[in-house]
Protein backbone atom coordinates (compact mmCIF):
# COMPACT_ATOMS: atom_id res chain seq x y z
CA UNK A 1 22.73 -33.29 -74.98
CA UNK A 2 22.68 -31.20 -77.81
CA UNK A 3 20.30 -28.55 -78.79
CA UNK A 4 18.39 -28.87 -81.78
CA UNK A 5 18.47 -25.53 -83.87
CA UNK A 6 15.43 -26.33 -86.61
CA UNK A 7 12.52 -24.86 -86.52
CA UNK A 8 9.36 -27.26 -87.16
CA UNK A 9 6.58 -26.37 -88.27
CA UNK A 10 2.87 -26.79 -86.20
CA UNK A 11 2.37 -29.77 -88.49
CA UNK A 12 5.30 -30.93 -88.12
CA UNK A 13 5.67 -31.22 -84.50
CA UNK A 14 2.28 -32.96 -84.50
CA UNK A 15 3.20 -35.70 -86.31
CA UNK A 16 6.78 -35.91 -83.98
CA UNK A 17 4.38 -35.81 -80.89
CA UNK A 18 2.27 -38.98 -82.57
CA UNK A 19 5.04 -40.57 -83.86
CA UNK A 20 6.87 -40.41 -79.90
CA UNK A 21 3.34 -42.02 -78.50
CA UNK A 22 3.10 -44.73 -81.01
CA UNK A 23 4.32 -48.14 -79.74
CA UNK A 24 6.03 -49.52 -82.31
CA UNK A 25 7.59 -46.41 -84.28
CA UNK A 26 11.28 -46.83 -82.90
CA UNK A 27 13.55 -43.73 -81.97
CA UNK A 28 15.55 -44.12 -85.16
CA UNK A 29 12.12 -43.22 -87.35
CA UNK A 30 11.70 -40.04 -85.95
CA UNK A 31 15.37 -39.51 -86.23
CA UNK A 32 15.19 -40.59 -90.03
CA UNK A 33 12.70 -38.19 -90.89
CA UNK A 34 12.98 -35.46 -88.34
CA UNK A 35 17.29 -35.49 -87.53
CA UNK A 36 16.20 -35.60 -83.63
CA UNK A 37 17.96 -37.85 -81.77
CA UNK A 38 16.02 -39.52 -78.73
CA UNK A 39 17.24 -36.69 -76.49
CA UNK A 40 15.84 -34.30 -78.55
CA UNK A 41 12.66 -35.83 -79.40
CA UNK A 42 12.44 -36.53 -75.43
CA UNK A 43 12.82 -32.42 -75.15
CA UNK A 44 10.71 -31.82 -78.03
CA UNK A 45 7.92 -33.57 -75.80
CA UNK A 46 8.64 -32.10 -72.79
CA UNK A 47 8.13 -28.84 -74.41
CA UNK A 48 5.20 -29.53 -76.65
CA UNK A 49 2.93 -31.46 -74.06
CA UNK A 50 1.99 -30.20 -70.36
CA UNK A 51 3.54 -31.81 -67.57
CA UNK A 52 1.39 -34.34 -66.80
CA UNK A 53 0.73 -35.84 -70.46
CA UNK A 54 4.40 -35.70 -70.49
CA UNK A 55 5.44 -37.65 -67.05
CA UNK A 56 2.57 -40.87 -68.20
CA UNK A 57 4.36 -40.41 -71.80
CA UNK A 58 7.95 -41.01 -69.95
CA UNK A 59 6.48 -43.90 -67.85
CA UNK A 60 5.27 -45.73 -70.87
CA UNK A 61 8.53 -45.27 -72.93
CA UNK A 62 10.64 -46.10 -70.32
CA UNK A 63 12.46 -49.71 -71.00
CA UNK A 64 9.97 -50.14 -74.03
CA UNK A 65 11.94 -52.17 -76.77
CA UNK A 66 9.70 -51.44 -79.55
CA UNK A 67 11.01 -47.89 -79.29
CA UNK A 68 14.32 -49.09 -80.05
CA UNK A 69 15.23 -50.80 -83.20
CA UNK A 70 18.03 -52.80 -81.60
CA UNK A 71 16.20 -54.38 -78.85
CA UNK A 72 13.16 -55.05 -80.87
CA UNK A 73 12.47 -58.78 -81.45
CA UNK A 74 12.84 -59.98 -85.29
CA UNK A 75 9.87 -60.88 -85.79
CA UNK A 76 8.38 -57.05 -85.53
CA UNK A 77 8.82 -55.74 -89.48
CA UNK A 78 6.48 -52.79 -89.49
CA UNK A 79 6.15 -49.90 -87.33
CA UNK A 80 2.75 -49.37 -87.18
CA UNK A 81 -0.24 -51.90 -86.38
CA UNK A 82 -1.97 -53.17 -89.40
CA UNK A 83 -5.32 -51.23 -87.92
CA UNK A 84 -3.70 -48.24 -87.87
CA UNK A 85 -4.66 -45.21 -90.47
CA UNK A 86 -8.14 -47.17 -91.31
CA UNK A 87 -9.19 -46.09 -94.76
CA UNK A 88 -12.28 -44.39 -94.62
CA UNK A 89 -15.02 -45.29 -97.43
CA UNK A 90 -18.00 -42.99 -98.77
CA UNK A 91 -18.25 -39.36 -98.25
């Protein structure tokens, strides 16, 4: 596996860490954006989240073919649920 040498920044590894929990935001996003590689993003989250967090996050990503653009059915074209990132209104 290779070693990932950039530095993110606190804001950036947040949004790696959401994007790695979100269902349907495949592998290949993250690479897109962040140049991390499933690997990496897998030791990215190993690193960034305690043990636990990290062994449930495993167990839910494991054999999930949302997370991977090539075993994804067709008929998924977004990567996000349409109720995700609600706009607020007032204040």
């Amino acid at each position: 596996m290779k070693k990932f040498n950039r530095t993110f920044s606190l804001e950036e590894r947040s949004r790696i860490v959401e994007m790695a929990w979100e269902d349907r935001t495949p592998f290949e996003a993250i690479e897109r954006l962040f140049g991390l590689k499933e690997a990496q993003v897998i030791e990215l989250m190993r690193r960034e989240m305690k043990m636990g967090a990290f062994k449930v996050w495993r167990k839910r990503m494991n054999g999930r073919t949302t997370k991977h653009l090539k075993l994804r059915s067709p008929s998924i074209a977004r990567s996000h649920c349409k109720t995700q990132y609600k706009h607020r209104r007032g204040k």
